[in-house]
Protein backbone atom coordinates (compact mmCIF):
# COMPACT_ATOMS: atom_id res chain seq x y z
CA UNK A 1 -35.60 -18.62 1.50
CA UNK A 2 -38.88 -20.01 3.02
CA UNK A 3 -41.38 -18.19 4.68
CA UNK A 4 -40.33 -19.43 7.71
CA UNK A 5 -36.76 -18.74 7.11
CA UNK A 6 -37.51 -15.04 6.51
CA UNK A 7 -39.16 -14.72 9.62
CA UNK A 8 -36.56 -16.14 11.39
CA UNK A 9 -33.80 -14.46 10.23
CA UNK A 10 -36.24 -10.85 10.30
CA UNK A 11 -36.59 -11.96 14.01
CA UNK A 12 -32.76 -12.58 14.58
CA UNK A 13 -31.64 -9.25 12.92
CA UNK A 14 -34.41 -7.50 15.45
CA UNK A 15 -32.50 -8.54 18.07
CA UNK A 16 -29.02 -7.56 16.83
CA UNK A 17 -30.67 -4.30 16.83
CA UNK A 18 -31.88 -4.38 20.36
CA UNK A 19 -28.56 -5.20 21.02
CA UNK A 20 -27.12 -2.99 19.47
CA UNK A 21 -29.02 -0.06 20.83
CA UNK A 22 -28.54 -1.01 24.17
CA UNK A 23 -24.62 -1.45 23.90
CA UNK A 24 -25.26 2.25 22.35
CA UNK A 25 -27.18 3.75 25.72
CA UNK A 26 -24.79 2.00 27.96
CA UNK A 27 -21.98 4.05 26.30
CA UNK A 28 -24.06 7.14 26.26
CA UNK A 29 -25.46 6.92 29.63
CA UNK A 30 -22.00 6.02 31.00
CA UNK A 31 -20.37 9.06 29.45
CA UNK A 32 -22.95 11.41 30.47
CA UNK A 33 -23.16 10.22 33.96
CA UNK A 34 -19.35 10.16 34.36
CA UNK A 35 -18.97 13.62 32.94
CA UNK A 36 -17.30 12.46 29.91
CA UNK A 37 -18.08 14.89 27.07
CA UNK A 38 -19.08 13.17 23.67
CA UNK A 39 -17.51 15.14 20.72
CA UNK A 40 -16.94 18.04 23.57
CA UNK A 41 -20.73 18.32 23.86
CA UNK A 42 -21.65 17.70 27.70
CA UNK A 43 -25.41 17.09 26.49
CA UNK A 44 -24.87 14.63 23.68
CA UNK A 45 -24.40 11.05 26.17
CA UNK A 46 -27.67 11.75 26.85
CA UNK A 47 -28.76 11.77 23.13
CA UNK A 48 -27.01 9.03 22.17
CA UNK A 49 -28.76 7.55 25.00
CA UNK A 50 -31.75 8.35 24.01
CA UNK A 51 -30.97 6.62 20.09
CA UNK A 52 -30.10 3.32 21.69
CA UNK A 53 -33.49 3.40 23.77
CA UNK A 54 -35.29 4.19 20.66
CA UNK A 55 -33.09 0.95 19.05
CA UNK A 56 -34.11 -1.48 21.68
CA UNK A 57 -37.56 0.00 21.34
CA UNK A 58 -37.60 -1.10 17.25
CA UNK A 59 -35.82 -3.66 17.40
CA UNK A 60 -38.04 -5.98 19.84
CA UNK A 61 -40.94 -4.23 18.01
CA UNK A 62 -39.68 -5.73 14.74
CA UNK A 63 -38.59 -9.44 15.90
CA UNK A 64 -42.14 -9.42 17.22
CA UNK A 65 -44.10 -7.92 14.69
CA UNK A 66 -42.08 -8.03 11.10
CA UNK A 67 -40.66 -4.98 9.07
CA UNK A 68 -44.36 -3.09 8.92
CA UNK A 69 -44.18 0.29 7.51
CA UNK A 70 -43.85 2.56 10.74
CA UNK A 71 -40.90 0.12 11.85
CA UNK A 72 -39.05 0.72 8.76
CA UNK A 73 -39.13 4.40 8.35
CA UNK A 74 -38.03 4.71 12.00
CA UNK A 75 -34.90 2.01 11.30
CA UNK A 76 -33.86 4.60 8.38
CA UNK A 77 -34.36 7.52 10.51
CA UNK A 78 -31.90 5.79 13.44
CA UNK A 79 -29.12 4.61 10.45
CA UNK A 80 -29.26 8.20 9.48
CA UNK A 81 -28.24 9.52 13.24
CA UNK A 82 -26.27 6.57 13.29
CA UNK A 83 -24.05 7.28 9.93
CA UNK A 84 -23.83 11.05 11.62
CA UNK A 85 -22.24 9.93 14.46
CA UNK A 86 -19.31 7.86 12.62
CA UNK A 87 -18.36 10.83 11.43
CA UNK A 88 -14.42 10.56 10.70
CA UNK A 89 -13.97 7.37 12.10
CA UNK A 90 -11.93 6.44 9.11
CA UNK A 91 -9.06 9.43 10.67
CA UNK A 92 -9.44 6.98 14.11
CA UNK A 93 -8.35 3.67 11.75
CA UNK A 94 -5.78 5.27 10.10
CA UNK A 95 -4.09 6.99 13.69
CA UNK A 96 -4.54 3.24 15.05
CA UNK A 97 -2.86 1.60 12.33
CA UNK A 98 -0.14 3.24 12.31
CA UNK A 99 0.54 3.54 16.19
CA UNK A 100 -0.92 6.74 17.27
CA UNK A 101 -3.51 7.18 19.79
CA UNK A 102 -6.80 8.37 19.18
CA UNK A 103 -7.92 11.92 20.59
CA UNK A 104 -10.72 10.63 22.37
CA UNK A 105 -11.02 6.68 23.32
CA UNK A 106 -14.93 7.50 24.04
CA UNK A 107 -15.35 9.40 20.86
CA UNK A 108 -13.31 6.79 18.42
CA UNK A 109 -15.71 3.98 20.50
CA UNK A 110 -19.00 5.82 19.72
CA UNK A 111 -18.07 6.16 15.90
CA UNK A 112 -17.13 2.66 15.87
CA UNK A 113 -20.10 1.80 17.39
CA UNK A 114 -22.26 3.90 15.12
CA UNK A 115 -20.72 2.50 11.96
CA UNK A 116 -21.63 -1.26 13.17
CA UNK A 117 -24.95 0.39 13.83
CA UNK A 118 -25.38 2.19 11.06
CA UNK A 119 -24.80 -1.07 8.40
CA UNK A 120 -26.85 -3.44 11.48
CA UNK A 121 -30.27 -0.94 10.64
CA UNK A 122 -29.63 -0.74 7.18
CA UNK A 123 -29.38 -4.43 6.61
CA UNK A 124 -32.45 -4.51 9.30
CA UNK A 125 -34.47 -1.98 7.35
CA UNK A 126 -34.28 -3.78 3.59
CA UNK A 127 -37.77 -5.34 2.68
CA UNK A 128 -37.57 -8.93 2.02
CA UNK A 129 -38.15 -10.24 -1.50
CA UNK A 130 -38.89 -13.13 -2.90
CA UNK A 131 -36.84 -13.57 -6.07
CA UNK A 132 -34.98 -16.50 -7.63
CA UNK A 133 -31.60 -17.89 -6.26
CA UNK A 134 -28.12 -15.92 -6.56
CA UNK A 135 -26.81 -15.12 -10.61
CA UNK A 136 -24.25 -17.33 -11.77
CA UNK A 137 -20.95 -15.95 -11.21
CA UNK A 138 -19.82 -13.04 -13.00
CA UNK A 139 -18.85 -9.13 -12.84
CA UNK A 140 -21.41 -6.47 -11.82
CA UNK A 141 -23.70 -4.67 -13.61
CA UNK A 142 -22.31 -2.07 -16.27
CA UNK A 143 -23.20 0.93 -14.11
CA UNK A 144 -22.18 -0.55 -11.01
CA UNK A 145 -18.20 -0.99 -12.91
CA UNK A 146 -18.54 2.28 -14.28
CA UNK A 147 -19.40 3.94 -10.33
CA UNK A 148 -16.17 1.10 -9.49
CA UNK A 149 -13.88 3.01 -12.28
CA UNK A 150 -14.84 6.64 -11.06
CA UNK A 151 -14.15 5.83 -7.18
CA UNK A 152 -10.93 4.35 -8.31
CA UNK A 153 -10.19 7.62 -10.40
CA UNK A 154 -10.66 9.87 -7.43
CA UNK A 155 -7.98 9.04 -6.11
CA UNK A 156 -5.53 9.40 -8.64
CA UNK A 157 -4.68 13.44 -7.56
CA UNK A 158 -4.86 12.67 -4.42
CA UNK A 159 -2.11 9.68 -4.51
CA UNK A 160 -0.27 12.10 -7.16
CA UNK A 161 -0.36 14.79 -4.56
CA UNK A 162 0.96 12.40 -1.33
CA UNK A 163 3.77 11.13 -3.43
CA UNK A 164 5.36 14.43 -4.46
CA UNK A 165 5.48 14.98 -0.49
CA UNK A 166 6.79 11.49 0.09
CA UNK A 167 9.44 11.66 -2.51
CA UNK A 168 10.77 15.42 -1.33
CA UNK A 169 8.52 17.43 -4.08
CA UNK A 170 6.72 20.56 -3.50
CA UNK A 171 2.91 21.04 -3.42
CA UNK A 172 0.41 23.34 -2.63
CA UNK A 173 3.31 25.50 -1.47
CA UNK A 174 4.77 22.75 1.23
CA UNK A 175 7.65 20.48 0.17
CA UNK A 176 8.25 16.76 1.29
CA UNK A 177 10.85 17.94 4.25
CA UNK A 178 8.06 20.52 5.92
CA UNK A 179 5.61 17.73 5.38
CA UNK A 180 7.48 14.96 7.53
CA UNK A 181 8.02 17.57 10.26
CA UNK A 182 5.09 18.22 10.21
CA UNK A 183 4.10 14.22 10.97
CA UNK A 184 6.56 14.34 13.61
CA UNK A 185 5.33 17.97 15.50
CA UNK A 186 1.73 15.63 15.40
CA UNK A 187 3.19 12.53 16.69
CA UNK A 188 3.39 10.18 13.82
CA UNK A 189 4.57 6.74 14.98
CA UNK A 190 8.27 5.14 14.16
CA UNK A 191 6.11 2.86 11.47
CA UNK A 192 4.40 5.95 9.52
CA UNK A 193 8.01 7.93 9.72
CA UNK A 194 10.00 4.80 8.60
CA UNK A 195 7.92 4.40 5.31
CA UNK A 196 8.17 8.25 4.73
CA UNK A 197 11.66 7.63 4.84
CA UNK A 198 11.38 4.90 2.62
CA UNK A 199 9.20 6.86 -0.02
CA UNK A 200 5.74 5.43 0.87
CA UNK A 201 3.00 6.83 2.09
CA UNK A 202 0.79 5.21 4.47
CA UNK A 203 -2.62 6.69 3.32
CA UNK A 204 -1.68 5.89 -0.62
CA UNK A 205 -1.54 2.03 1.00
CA UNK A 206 -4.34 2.40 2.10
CA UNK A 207 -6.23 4.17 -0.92
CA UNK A 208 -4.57 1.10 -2.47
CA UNK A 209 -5.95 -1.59 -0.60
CA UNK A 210 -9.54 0.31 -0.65
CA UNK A 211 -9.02 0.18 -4.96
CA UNK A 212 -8.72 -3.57 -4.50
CA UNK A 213 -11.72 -3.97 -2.17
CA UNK A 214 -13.82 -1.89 -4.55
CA UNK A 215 -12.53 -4.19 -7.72
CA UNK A 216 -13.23 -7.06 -5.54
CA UNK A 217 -16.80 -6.63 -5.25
CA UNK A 218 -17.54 -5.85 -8.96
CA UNK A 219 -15.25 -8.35 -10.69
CA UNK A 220 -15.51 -12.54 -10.55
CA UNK A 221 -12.41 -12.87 -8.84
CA UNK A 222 -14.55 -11.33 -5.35
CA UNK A 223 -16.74 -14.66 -5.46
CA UNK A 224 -14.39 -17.34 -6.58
CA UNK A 225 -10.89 -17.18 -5.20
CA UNK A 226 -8.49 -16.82 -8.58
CA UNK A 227 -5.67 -19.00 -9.28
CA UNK A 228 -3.05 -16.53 -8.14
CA UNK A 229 -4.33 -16.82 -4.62
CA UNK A 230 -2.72 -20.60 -4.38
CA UNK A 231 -4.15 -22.84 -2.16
CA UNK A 232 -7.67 -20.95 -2.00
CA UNK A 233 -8.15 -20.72 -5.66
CA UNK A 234 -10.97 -22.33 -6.97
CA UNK A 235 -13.09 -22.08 -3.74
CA UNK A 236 -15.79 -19.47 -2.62
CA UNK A 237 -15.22 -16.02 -1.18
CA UNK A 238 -17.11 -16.09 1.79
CA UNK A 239 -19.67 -13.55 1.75
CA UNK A 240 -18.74 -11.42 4.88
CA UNK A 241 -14.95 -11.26 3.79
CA UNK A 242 -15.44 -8.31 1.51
CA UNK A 243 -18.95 -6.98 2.85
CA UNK A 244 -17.85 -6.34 6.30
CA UNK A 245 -14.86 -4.00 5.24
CA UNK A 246 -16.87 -2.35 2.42
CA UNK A 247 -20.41 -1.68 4.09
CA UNK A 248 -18.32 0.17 7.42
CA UNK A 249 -16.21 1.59 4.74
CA UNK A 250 -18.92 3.56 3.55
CA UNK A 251 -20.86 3.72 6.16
CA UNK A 252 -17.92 6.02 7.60
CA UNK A 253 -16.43 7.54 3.57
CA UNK A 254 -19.71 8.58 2.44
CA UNK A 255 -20.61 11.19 5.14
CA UNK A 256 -16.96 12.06 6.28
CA UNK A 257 -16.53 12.73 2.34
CA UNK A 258 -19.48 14.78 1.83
CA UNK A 259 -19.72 17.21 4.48
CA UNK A 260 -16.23 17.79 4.50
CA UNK A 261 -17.14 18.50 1.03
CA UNK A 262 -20.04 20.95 1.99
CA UNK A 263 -17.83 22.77 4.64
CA UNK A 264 -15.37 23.76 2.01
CA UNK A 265 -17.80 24.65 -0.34
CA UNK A 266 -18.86 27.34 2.73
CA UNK A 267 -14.99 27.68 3.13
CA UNK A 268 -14.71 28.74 -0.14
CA UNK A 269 -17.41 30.99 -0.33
CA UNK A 270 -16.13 32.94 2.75
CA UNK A 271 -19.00 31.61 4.53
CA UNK A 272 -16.74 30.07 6.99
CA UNK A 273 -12.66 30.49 7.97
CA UNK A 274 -10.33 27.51 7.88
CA UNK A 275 -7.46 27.91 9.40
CA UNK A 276 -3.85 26.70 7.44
CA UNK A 277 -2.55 24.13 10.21
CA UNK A 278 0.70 22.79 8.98
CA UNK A 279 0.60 24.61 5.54
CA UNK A 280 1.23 28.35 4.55
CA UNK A 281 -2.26 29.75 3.61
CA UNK A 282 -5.67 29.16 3.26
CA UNK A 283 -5.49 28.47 -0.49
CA UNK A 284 -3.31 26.14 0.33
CA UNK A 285 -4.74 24.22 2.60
CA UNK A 286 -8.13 24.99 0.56
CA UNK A 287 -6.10 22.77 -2.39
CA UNK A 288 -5.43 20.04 -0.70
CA UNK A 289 -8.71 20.03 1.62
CA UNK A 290 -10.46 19.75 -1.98
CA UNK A 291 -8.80 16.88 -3.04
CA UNK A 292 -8.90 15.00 -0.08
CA UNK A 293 -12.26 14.87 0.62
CA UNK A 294 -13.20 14.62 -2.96
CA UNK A 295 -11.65 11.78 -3.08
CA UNK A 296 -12.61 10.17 -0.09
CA UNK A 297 -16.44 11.01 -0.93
CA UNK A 298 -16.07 9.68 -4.44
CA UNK A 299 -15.13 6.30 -3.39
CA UNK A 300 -17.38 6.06 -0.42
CA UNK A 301 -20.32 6.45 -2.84
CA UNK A 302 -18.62 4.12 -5.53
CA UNK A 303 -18.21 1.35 -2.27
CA UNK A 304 -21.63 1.50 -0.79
CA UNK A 305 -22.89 1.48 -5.06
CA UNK A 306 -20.77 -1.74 -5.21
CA UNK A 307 -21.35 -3.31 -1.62
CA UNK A 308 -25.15 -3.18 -2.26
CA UNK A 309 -24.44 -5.08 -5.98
CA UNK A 310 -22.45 -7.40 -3.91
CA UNK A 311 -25.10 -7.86 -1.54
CA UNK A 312 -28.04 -8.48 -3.91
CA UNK A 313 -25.70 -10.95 -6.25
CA UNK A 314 -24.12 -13.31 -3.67
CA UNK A 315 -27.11 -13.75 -1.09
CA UNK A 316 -29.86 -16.50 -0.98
CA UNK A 317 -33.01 -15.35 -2.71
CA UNK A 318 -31.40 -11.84 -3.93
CA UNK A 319 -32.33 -10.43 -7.50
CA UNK A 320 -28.72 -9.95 -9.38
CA UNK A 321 -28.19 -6.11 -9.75
């Protein structure tokens, strides 16, 4: 890419992220002066307010000026509050897929709109470098397959653990029949109840589908459509088809993963009390706390490890690793 081309597309980015920080105080400002609490904080519209004012603020400063030093740091710091906020979107995805409603419409929209935000100043905040062209086609790096193989091997106990439930086993001291009621008592929709039925679990679809995303990035077959996909074979993957999925992904997996990991390491320590919900005890629900969010933190490291290969092996002027 040209000089001229990088300070174009610096400039362009810039103003996605004055956009996107004023689309983030409108939705603060409007919950805080409508009264709407924000993760049942009164307080926090303003905040978030506040972030998007501080976005606009960078963002003009940066299509103006370029990605000098200050600029940068102050881009991380805003991803950072940004990738706190999308906090357990990926629970929102899952309830809309599958035909419940969200808790909170204003909550669900500020996590979705922190993700976007969150990927937006990232992508904003990466120094430009002038390297040769895109590698040749191929896998990723060795390391990068290796992080692809242990995100994929997370969630083996975790599938393992669904389909005992799904198929009428017992785990963690709950069989498959308490399980279902217990999807019913918290309003699963016809569509997740008819699968149960069927012995499929929605989540292990979806832990199945994230597996092929993650492969997709590392191996050939996410640049160059392979022959089993028909009519497409042969041509290329366009970049944002698996990039958009993977960098929101982990945008939202990495810190939904990781501090629910750090609250049951407090949990387990007796620091804090979790209470057993739908199962029988706190070990119990201790188990199978443990291997959700191990999982789930896992792979949102191994996606945003393999996104950023992606990233640097399929764009214009990016070094291939």
């Amino acid at each position: 890419m040209t000089d001229i081309g990088r300070i174009a597309a610096r400039a362009a980015t810039g103003w996605g992220v004055a956009g996107w920080g004023a689309a983030y105080a409108v939705l603060g400002a409007g919950c805080a002066g409508g009264g709407r609490a924000l993760f049942g904080l009164a307080w926090l519209g303003w905040a978030v307010a506040a972030v998007g004012g501080a976005a606009v603020a960078v963002g003009l400063a940066v299509a103006r000026r370029g990605l000098q030093p200050p600029l940068r740091r102050a881009l991380l710091a805003l991803c950072a509050l940004a990738v706190v906020a999308a906090f357990s979107l990926l629970m929102d995805v899952i309830t809309l897929i599958f035909g419940q409603g969200v808790d909170s419409r204003a909550d669900a929209g500020l996590r979705a709109l922190s993700a976007v935000g969150a990927v937006l100043l990232a992508a904003t905040a990466r120094p430009d470098r002038p390297v040769p062209a895109a590698d040749p086609v191929g896998p990723a790096p060795r390391r990068v397959q290796l992080a692809a193989c242990a995100g994929t091997l997370a969630f083996a106990p975790y599938v393992v653990m669904k389909l005992v439930w799904v198929l009428g086993g017992t785990f963690a001291g709950t069989d498959g029949a308490e399980m279902r009621a217990a999807s019913e008592r918290n309003g699963a929709s016809g569509v997740w109840l008819a699968l149960e039925s069927w012995g499929v679990d929605g989540t292990v679809l979806l832990a199945a589908l994230g597996v092929f995303l993650l492969w997709g990035l590392v191996r050939p077959w996410g640049r160059v459509f392979p022959r089993w996909t028909l009519v497409l074979r042969g041509r290329p993957v366009p970049r944002w088809l698996p990039l958009t999925p993977a960098l929101l992904g982990a945008a939202t997996l990495v810190p939904y993963g990781t501090f629910g990991v750090g609250y049951l390491v407090l949990a387990t320590g007796g620091a804090v009390t979790i209470r057993p919900g739908d199962f029988h005890s706190e070990a119990d629900v201790l188990l199978v706390a443990w291997i959700g969010f191990c999982a789930f933190a896992v792979y949102g490291v191994a996606l945003a490890v393999a996104a950023r290969s992606y990233w640097r092996r399929t764009g214009p002027g990016r070094r291939p690793s």
